[in-house]
PDB file of N, CA and C in Angstrom:
ATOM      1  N   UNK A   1      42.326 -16.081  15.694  1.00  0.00           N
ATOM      2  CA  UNK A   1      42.026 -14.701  15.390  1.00  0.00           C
ATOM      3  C   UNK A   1      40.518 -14.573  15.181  1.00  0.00           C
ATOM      4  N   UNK A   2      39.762 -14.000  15.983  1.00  0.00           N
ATOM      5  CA  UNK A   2      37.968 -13.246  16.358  1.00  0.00           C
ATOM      6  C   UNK A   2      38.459 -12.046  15.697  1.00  0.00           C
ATOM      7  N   UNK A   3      36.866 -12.193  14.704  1.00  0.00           N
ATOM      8  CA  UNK A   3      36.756 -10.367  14.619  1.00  0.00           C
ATOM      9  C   UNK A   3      35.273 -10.458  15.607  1.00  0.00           C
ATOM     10  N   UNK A   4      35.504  -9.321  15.924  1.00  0.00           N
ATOM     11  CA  UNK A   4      34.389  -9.120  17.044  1.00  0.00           C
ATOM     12  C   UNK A   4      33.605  -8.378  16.266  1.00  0.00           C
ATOM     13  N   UNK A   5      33.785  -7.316  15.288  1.00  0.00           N
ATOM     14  CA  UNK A   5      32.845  -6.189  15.190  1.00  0.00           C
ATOM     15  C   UNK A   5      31.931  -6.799  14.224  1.00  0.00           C
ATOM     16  N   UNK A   6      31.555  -8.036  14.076  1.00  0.00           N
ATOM     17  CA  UNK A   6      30.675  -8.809  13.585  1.00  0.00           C
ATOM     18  C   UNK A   6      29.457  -8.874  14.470  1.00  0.00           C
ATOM     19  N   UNK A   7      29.510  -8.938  15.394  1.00  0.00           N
ATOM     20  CA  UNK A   7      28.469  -8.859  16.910  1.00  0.00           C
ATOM     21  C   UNK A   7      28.053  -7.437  17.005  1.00  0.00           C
ATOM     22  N   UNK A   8      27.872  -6.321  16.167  1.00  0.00           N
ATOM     23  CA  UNK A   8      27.722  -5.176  16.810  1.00  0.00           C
ATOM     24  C   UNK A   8      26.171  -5.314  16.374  1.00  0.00           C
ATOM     25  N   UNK A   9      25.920  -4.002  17.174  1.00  0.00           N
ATOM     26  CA  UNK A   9      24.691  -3.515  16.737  1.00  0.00           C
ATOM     27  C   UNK A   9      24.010  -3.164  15.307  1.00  0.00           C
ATOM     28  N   UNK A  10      23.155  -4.002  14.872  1.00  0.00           N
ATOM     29  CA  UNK A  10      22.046  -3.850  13.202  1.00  0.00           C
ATOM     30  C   UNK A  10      21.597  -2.611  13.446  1.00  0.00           C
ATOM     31  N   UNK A  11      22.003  -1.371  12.564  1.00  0.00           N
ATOM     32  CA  UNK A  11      20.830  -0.655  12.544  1.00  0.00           C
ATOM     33  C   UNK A  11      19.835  -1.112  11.633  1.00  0.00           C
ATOM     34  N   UNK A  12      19.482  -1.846  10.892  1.00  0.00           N
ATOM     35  CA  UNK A  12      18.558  -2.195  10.337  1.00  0.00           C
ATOM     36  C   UNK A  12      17.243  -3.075  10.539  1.00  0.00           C
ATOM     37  N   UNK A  13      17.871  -3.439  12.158  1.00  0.00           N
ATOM     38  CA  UNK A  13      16.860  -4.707  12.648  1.00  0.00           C
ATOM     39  C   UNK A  13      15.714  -4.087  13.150  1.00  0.00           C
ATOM     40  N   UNK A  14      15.463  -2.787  13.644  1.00  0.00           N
ATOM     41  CA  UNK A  14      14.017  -2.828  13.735  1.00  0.00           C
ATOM     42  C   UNK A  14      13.338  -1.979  12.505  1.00  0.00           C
ATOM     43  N   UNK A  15      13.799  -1.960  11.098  1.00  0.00           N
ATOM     44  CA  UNK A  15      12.959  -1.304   9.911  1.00  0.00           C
ATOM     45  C   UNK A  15      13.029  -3.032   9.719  1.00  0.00           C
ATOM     46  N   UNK A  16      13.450  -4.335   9.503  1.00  0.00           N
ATOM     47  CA  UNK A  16      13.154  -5.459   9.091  1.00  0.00           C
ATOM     48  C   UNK A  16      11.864  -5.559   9.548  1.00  0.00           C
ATOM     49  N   UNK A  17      11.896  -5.807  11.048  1.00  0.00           N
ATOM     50  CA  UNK A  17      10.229  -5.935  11.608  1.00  0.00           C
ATOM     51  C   UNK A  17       9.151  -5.350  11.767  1.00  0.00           C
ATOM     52  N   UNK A  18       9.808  -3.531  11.553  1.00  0.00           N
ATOM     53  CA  UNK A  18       8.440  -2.604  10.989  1.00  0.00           C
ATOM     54  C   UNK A  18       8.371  -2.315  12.878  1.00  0.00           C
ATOM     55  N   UNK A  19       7.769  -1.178  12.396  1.00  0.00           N
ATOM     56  CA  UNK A  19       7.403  -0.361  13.566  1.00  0.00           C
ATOM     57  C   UNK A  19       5.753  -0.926  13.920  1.00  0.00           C
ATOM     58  N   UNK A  20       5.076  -0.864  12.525  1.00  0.00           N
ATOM     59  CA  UNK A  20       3.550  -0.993  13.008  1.00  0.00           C
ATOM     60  C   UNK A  20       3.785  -2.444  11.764  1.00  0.00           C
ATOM     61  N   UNK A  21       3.079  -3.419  12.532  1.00  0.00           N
ATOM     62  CA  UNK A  21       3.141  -4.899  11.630  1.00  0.00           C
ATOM     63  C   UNK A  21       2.782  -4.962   9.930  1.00  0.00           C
ATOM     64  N   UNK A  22       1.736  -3.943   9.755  1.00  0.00           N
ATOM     65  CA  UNK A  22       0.852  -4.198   9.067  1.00  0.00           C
ATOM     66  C   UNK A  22       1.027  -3.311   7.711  1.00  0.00           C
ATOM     67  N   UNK A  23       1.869  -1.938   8.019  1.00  0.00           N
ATOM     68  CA  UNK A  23       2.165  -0.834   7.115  1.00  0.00           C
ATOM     69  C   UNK A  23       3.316  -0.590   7.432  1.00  0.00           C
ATOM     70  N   UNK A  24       4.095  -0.166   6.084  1.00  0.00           N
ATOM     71  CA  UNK A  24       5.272   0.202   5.665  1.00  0.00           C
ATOM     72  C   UNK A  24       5.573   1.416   6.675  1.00  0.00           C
ATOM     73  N   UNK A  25       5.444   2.832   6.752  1.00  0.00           N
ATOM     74  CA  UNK A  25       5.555   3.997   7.195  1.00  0.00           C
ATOM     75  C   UNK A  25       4.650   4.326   8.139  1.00  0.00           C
ATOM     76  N   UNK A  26       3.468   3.216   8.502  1.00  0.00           N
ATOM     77  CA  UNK A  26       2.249   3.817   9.151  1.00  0.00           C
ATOM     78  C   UNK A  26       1.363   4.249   8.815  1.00  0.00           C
ATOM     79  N   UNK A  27       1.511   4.896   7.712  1.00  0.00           N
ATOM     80  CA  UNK A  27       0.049   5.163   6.613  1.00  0.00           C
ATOM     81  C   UNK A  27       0.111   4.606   5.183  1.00  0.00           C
ATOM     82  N   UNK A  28      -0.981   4.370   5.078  1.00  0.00           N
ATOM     83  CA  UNK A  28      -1.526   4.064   3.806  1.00  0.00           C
ATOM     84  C   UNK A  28      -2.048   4.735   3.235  1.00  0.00           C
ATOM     85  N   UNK A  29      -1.177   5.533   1.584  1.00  0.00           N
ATOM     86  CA  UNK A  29      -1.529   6.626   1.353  1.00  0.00           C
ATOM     87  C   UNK A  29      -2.678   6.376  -0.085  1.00  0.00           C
ATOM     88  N   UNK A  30      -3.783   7.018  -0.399  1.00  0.00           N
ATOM     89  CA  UNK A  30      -4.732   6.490  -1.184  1.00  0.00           C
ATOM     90  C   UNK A  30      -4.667   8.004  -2.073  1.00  0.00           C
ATOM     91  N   UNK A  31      -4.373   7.845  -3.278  1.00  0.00           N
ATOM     92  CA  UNK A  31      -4.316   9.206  -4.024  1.00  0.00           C
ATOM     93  C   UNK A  31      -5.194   9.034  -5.334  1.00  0.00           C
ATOM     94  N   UNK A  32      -5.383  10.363  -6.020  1.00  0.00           N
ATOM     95  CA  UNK A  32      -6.170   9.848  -7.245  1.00  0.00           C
ATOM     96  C   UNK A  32      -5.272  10.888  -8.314  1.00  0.00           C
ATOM     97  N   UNK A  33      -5.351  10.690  -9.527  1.00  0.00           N
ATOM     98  CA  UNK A  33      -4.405  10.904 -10.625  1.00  0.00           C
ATOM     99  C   UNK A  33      -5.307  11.102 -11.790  1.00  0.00           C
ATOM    100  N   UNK A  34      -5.124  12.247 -12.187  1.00  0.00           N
ATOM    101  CA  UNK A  34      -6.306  12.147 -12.819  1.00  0.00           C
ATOM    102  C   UNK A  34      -5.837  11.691 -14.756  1.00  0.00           C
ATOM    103  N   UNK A  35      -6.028  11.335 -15.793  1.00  0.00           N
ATOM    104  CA  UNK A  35      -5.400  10.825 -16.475  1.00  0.00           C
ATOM    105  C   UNK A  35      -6.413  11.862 -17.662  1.00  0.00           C
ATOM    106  N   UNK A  36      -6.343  11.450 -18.920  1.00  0.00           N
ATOM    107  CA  UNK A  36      -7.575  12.321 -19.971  1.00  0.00           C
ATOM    108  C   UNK A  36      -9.322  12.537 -20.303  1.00  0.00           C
ATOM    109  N   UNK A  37      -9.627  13.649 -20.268  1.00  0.00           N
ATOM    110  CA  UNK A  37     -10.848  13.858 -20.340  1.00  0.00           C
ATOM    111  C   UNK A  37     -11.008  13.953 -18.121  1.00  0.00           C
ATOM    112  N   UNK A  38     -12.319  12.775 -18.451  1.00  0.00           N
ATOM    113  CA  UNK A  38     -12.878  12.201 -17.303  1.00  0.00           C
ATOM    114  C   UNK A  38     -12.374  11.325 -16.590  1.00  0.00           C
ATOM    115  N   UNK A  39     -11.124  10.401 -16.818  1.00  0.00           N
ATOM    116  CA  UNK A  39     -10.961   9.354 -16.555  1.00  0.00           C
ATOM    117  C   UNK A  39     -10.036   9.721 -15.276  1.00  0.00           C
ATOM    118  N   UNK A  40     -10.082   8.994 -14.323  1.00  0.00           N
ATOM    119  CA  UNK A  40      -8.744   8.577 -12.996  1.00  0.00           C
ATOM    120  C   UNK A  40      -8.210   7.353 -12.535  1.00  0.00           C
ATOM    121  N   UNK A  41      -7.427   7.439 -12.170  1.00  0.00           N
ATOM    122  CA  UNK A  41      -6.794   6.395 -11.435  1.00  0.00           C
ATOM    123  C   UNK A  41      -6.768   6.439 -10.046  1.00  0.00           C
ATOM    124  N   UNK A  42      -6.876   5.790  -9.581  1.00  0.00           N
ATOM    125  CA  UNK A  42      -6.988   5.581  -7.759  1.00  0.00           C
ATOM    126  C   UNK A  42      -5.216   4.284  -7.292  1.00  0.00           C
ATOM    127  N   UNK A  43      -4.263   4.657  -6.480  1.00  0.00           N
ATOM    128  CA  UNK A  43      -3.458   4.438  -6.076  1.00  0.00           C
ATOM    129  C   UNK A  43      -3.085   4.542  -4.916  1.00  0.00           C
ATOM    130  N   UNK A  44      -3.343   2.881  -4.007  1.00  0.00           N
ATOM    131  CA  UNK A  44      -2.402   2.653  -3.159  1.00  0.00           C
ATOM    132  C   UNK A  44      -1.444   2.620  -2.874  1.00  0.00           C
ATOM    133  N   UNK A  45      -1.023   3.024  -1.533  1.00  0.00           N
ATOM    134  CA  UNK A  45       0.769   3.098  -1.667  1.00  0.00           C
ATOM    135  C   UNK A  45       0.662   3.071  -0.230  1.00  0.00           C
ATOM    136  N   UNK A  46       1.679   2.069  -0.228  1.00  0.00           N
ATOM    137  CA  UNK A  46       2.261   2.059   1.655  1.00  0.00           C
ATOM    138  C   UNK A  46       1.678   0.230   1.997  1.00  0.00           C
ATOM    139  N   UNK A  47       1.016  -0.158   1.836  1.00  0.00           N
ATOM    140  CA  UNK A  47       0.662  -1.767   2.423  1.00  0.00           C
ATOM    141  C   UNK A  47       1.860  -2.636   2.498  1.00  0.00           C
ATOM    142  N   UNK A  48       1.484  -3.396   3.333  1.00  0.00           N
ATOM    143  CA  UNK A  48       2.817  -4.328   3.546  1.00  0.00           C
ATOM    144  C   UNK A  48       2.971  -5.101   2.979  1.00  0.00           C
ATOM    145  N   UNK A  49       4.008  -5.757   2.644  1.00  0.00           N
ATOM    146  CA  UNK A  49       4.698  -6.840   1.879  1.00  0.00           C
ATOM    147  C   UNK A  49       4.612  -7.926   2.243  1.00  0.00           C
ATOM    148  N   UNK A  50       3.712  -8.246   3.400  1.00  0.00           N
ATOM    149  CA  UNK A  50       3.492  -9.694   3.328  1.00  0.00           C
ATOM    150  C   UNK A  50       2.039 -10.094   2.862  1.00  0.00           C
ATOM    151  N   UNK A  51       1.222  -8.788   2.703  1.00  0.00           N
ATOM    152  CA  UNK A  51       0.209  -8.910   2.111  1.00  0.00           C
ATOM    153  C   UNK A  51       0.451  -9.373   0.926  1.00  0.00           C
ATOM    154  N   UNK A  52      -0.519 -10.563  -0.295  1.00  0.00           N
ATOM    155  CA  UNK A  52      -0.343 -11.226  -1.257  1.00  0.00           C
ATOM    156  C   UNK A  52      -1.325  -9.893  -2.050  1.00  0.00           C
ATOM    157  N   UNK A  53      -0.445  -8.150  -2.929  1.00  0.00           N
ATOM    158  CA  UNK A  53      -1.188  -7.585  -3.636  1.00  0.00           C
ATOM    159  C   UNK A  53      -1.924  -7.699  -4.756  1.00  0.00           C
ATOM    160  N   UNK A  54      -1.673  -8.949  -5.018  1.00  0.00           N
ATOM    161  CA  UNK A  54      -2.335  -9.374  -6.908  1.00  0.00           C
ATOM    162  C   UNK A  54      -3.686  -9.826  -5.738  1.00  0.00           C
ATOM    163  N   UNK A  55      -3.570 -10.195  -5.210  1.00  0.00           N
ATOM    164  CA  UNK A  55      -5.327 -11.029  -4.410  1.00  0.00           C
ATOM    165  C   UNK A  55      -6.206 -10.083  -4.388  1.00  0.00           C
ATOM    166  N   UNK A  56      -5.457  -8.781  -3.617  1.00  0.00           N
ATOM    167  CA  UNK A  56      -6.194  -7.694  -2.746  1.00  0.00           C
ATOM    168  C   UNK A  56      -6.680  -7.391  -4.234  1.00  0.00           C
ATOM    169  N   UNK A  57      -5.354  -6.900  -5.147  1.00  0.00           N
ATOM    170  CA  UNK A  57      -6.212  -6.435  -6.804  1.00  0.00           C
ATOM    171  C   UNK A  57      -7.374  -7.408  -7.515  1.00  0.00           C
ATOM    172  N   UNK A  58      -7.086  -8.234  -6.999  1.00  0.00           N
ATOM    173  CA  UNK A  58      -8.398  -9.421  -7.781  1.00  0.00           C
ATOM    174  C   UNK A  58      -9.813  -9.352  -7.325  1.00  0.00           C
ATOM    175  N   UNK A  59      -9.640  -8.963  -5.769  1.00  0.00           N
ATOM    176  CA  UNK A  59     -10.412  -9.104  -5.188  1.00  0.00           C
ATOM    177  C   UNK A  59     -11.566  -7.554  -5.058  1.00  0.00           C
ATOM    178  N   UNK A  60     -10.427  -6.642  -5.412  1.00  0.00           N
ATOM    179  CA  UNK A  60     -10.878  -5.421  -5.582  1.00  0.00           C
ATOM    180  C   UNK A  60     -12.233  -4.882  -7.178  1.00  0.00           C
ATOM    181  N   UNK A  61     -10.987  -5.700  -7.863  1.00  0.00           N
ATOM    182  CA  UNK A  61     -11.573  -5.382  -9.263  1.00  0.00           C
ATOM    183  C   UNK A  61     -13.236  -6.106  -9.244  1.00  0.00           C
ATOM    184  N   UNK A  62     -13.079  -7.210  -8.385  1.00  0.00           N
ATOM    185  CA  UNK A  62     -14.508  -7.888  -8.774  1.00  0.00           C
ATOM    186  C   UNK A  62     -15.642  -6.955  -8.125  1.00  0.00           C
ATOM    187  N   UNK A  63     -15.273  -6.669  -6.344  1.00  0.00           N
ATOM    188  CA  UNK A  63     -15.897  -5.377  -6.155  1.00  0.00           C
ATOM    189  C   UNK A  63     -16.833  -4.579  -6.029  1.00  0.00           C
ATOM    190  N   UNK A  64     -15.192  -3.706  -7.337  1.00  0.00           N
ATOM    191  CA  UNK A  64     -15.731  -2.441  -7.413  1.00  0.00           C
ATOM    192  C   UNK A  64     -15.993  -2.265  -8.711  1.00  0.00           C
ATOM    193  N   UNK A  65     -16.463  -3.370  -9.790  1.00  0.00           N
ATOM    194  CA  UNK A  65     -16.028  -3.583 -11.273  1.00  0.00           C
ATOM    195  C   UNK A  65     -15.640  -2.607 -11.965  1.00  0.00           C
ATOM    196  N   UNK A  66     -14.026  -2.913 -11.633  1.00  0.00           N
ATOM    197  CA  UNK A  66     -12.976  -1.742 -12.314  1.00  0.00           C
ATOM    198  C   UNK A  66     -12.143  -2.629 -12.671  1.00  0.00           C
ATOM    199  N   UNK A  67     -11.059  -1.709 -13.175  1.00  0.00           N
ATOM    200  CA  UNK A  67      -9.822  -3.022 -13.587  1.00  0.00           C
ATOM    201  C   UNK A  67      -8.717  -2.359 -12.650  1.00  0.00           C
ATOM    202  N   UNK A  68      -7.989  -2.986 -13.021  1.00  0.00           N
ATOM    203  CA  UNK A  68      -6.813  -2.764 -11.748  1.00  0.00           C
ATOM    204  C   UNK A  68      -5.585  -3.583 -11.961  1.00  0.00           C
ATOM    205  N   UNK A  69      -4.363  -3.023 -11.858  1.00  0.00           N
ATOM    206  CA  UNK A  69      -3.289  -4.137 -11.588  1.00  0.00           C
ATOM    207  C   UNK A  69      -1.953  -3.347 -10.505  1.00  0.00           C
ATOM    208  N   UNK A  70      -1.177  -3.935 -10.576  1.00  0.00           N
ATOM    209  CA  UNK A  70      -0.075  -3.774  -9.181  1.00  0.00           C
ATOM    210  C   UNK A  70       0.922  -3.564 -10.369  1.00  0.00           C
ATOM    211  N   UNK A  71       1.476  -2.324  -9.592  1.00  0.00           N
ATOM    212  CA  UNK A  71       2.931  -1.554 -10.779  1.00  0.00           C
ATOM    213  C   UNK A  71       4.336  -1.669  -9.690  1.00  0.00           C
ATOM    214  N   UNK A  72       5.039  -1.670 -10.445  1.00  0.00           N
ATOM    215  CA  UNK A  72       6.482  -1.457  -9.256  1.00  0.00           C
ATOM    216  C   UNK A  72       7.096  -0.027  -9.314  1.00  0.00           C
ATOM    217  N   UNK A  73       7.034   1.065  -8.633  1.00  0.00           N
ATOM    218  CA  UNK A  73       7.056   2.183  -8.745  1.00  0.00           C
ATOM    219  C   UNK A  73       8.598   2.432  -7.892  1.00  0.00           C
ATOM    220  N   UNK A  74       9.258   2.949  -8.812  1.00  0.00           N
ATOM    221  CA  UNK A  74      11.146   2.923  -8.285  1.00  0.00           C
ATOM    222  C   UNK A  74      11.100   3.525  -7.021  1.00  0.00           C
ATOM    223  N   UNK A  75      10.281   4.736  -6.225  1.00  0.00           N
ATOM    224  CA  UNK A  75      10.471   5.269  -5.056  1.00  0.00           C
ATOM    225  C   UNK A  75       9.710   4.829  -3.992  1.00  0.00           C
ATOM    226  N   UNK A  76       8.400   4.260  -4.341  1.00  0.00           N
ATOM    227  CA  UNK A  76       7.219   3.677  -3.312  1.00  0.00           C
ATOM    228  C   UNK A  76       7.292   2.455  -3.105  1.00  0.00           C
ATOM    229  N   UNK A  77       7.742   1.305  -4.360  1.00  0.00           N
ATOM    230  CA  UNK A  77       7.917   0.151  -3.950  1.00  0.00           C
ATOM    231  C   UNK A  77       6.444  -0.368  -5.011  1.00  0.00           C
ATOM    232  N   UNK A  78       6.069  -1.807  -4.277  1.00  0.00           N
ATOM    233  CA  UNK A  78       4.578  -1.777  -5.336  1.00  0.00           C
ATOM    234  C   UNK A  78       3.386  -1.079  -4.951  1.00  0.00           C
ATOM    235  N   UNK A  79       2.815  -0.542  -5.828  1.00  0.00           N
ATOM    236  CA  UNK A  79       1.789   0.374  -5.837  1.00  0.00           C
ATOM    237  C   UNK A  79       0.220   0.036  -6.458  1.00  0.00           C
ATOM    238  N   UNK A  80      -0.725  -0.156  -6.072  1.00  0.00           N
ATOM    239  CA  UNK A  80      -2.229  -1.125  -6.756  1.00  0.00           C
ATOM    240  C   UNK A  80      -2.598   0.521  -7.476  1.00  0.00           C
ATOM    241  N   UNK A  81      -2.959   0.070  -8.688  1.00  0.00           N
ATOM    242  CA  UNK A  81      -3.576   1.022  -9.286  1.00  0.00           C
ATOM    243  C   UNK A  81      -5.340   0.360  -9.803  1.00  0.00           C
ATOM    244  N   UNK A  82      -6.401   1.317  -9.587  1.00  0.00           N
ATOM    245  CA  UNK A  82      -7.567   0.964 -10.078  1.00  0.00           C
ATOM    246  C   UNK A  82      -7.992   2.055 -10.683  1.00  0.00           C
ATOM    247  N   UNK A  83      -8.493   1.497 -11.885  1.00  0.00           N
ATOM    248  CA  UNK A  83      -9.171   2.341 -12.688  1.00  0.00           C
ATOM    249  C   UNK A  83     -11.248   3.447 -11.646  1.00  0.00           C
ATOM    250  N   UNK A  84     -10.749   4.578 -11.664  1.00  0.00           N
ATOM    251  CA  UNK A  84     -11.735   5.748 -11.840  1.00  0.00           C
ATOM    252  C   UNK A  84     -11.638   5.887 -10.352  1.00  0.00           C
ATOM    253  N   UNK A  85     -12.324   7.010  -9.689  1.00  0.00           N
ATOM    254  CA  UNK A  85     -12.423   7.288  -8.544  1.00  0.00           C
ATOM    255  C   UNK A  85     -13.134   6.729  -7.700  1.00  0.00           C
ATOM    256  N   UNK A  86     -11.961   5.850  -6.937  1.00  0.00           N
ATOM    257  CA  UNK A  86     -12.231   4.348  -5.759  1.00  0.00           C
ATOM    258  C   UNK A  86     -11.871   4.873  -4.111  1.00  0.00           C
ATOM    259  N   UNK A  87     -11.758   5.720  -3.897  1.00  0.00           N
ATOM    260  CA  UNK A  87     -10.763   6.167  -2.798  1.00  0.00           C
ATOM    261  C   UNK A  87     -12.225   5.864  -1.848  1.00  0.00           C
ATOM    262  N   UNK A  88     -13.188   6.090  -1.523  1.00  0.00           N
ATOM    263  CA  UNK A  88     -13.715   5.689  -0.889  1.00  0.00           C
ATOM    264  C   UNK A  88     -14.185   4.568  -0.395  1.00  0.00           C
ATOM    265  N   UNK A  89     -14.378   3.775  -1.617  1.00  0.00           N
ATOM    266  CA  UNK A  89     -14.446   2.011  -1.668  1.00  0.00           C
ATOM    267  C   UNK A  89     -13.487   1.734  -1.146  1.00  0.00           C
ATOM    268  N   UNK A  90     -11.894   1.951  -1.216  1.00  0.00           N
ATOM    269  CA  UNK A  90     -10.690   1.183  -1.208  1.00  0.00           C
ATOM    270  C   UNK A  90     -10.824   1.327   0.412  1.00  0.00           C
ATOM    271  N   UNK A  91     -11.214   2.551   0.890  1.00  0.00           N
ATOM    272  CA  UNK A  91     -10.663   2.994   2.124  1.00  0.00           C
ATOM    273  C   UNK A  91     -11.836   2.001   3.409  1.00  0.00           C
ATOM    274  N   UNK A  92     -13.062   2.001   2.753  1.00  0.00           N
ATOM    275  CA  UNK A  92     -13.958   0.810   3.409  1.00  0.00           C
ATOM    276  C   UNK A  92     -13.684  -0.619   3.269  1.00  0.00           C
ATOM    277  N   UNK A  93     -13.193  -1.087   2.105  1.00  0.00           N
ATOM    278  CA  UNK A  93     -12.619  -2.306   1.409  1.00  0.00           C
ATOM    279  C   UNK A  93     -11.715  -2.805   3.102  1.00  0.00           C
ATOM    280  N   UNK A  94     -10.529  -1.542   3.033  1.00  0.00           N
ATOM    281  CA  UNK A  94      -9.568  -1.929   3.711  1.00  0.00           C
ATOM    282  C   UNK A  94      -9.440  -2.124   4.981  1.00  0.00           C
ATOM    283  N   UNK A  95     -10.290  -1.197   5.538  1.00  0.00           N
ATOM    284  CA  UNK A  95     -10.825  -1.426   7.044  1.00  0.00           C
ATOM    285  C   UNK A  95     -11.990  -2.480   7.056  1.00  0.00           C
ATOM    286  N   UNK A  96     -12.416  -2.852   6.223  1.00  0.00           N
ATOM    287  CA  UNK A  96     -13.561  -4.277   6.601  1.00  0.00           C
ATOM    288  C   UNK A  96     -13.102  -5.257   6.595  1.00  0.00           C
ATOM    289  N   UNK A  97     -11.690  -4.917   5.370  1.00  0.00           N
ATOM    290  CA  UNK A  97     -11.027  -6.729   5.322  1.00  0.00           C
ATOM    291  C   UNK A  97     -10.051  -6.657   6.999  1.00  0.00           C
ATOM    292  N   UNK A  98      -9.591  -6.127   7.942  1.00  0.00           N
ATOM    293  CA  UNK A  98      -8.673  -5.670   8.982  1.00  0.00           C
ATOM    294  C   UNK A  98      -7.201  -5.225   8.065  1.00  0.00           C
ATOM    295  N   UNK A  99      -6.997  -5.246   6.697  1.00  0.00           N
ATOM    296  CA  UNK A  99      -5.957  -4.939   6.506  1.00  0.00           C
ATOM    297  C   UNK A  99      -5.336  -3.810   7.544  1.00  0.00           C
ATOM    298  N   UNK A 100      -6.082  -2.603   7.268  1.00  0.00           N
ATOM    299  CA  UNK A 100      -5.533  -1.197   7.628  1.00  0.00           C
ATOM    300  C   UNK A 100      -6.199  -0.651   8.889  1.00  0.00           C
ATOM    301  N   UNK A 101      -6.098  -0.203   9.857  1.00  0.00           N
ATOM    302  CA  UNK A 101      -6.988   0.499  10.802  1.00  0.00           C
ATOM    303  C   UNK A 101      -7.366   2.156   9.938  1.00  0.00           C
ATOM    304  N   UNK A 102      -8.538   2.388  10.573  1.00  0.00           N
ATOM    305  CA  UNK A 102      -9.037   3.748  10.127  1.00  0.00           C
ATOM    306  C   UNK A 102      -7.965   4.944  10.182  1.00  0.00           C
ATOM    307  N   UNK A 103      -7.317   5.414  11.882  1.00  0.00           N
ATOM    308  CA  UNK A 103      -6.392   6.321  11.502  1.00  0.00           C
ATOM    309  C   UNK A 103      -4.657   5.899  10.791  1.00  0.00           C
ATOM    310  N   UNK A 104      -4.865   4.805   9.726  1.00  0.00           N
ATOM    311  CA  UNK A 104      -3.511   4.994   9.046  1.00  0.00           C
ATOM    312  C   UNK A 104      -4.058   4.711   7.738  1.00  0.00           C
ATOM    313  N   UNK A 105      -4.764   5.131   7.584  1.00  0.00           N
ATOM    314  CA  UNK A 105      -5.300   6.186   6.431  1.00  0.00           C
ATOM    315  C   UNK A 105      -5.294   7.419   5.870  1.00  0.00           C
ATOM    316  N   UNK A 106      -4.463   7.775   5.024  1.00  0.00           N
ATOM    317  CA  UNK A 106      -4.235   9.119   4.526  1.00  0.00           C
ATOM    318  C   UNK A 106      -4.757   9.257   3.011  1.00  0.00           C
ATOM    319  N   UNK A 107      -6.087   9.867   2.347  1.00  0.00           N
ATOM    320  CA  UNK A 107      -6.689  10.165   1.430  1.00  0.00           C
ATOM    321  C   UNK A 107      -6.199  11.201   0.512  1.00  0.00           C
ATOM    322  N   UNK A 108      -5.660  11.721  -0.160  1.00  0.00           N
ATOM    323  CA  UNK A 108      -5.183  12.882  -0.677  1.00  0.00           C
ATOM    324  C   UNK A 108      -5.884  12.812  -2.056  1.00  0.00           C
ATOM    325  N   UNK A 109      -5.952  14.003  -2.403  1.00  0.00           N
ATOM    326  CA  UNK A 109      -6.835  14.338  -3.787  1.00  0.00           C
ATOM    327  C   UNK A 109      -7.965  15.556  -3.779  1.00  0.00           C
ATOM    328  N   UNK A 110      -8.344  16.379  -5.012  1.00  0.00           N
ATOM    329  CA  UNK A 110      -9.237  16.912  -4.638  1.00  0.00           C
ATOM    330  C   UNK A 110      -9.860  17.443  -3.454  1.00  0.00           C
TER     331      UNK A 110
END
């Protein structure tokens, strides 16, 4: 006795390998949040998971001397947060290291 319907078609096999190698959805969304007084937060969202994010944050904080750490956010997945308004650094950061290409970049804020 074969069960056959073991052989069917994955819908899940091409979200395993990603459409674009490198990003989750295709963009990498860079937002800013603004928190009390003067202060902000700058937040990545969308990089891929085979990227090692505590590095990229280590590597960020030295920098852009900010602080920074990686949150697990229930709807986005992990998310790099850096302290004050980085969105421009992050967005040069990311295209110099080849992480991200220029158009899968999405800036939002202000």
């Amino acid at each position: 006795m074969s069960i056959q319907n073991l052989n069917t078609f994955d819908p899940f096999a091409d979200a395993i390998k990603g459409t674009d190698e490198d990003v989750q959805d295709g963009l990498v969304h860079i937002r800013i949040q603004q928190r009390n007084g003067r202060k902000t937060l700058t937040t990545v969202q969308g990089l891929s998971t085979n990227y090692d994010l505590k590095k990229i944050v280590r590597t960020c904080k030295k920098e852009f001397a900010c602080n920074g750490t990686v949150i697990e956010h229930p709807e986005y997945g992990e998310v790099l947060q850096l302290q004050g308004d980085q969105r421009e650094n992050i967005c040069q950061f990311l295209t110099k290291m080849g992480l991200v290409k220029q158009d899968q970049l999405k800036v939002h804020g202000f």
